[in-house]
Protein backbone atom coordinates (compact mmCIF):
# COMPACT_ATOMS: atom_id res chain seq x y z
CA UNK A 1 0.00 0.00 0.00
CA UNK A 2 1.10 3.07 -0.72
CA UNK A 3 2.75 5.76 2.01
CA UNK A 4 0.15 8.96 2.35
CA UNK A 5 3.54 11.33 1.58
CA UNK A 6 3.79 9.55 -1.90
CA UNK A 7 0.19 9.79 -2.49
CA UNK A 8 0.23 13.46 -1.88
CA UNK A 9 3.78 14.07 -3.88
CA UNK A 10 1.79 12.45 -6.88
CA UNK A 11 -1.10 14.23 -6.83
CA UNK A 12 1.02 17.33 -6.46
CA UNK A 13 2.76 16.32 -9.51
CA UNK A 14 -0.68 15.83 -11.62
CA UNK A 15 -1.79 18.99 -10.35
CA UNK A 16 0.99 21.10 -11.22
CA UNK A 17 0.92 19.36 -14.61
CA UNK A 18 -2.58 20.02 -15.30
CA UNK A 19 -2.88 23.61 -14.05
CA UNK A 20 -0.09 24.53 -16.85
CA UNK A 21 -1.47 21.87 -19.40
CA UNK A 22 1.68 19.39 -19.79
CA UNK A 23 0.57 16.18 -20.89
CA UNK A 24 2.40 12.96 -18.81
CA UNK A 25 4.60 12.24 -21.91
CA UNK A 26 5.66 16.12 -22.13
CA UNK A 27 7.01 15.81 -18.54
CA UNK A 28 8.31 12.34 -18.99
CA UNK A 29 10.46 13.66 -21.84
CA UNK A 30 11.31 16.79 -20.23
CA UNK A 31 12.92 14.45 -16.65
CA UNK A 32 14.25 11.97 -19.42
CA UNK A 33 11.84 8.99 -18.14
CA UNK A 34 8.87 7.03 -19.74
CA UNK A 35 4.96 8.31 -19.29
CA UNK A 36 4.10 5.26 -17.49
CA UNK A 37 6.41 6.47 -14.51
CA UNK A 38 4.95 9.42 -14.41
CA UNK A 39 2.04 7.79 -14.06
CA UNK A 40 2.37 5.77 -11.50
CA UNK A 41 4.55 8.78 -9.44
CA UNK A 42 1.14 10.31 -10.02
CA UNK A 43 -0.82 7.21 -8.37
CA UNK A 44 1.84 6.96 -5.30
CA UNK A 45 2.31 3.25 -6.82
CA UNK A 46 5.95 4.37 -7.24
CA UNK A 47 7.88 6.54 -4.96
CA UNK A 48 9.91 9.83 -6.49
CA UNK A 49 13.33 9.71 -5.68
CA UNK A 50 14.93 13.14 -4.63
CA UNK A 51 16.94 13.94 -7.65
CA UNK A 52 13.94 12.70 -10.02
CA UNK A 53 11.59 15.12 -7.65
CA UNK A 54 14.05 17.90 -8.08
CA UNK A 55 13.85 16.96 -12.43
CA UNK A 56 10.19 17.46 -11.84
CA UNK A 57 10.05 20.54 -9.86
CA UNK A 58 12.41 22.29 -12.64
CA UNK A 59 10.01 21.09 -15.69
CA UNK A 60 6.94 22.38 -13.41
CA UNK A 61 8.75 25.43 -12.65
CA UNK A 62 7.97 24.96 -9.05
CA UNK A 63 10.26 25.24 -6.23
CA UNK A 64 10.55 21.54 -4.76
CA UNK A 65 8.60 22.51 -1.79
CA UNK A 66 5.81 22.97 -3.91
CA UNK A 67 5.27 19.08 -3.36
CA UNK A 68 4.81 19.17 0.39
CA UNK A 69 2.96 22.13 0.62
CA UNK A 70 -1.02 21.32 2.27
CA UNK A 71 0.66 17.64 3.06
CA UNK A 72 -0.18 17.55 6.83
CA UNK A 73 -3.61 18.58 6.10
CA UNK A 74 -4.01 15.74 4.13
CA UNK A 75 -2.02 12.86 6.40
CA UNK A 76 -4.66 14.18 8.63
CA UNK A 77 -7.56 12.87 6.59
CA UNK A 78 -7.96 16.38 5.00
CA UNK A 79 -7.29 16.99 1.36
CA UNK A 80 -5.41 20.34 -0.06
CA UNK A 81 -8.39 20.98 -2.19
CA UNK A 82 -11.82 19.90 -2.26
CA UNK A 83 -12.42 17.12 -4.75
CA UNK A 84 -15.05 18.62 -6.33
CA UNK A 85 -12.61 21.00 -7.53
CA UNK A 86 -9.93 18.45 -8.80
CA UNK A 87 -12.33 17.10 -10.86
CA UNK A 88 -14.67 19.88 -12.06
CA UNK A 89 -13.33 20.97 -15.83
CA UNK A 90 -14.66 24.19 -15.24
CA UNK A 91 -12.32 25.14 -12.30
CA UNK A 92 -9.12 23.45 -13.88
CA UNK A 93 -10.12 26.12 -16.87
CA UNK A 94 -10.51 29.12 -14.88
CA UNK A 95 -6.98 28.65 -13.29
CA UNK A 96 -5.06 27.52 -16.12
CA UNK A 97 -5.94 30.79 -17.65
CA UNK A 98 -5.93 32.55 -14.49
CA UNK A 99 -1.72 31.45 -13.95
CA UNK A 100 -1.61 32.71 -18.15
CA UNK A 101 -2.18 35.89 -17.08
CA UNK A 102 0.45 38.52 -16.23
CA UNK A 103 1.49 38.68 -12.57
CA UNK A 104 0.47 42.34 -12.09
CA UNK A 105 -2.94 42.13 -13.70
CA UNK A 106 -3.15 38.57 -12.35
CA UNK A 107 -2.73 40.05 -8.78
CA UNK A 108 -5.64 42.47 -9.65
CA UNK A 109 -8.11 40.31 -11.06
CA UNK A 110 -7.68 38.12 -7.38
CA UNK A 111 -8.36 41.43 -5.49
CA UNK A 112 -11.22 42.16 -7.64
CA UNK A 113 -12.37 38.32 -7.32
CA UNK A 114 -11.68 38.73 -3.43
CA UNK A 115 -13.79 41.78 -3.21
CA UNK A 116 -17.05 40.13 -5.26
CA UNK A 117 -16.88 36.79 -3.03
CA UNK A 118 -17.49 39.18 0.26
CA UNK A 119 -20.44 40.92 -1.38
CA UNK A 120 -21.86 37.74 -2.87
């Protein structure tokens, strides 16, 4: 059975991937490795080895951290984001194009977002 850490390393991995829409076999060819490790990195079948994790991070353009980040939420029986949201097409949309836009007008458009969820 898998460890929780790898679990949440994988889906970190799959998120990361599919908020800046890299396929597995982009990032498999970008850390020098087949798809079907990705996948199962992605599953937790397979643990990620520090220096592959640190291959990963760089493709993802994410500090290494990045993997870790929410994880004793979720060893807790919480989860970094609601499923719902992992799932829903809609959402993965909105921030894929959200992270496309500039930083500066990106930081606006979250104030602007921020101020219409406390009036809703």
């Amino acid at each position: 059975m898998p460890h929780a850490v790898d679990i949440h390393v994988g889906k970190q991995i799959r998120h990361r991937r599919w908020l800046i829409g890299m396929t597995q076999q982009q990032l498999a060819e970008a850390v020098g490795i087949k798809f079907q490790q990705i996948q199962k990195y992605e599953t937790g079948a397979n643990r990620v080895s520090a220096s592959r994790l640190w291959d990963i991070a760089d493709a993802l353009d994410v500090d290494i951290s990045f993997f870790f980040d929410g994880l004793s939420k979720e060893a807790s029986g919480g989860s970094a984001l609601p499923a719902e949201i992992i799932t829903d097409k809609e959402a993965l949309d909105l921030v894929r194009s959200y992270y496309a836009i500039p930083e500066n007008q990106r930081r606006r458009l979250f104030d602007l977002a921020r101020v219409l969820s406390e009036v809703a």
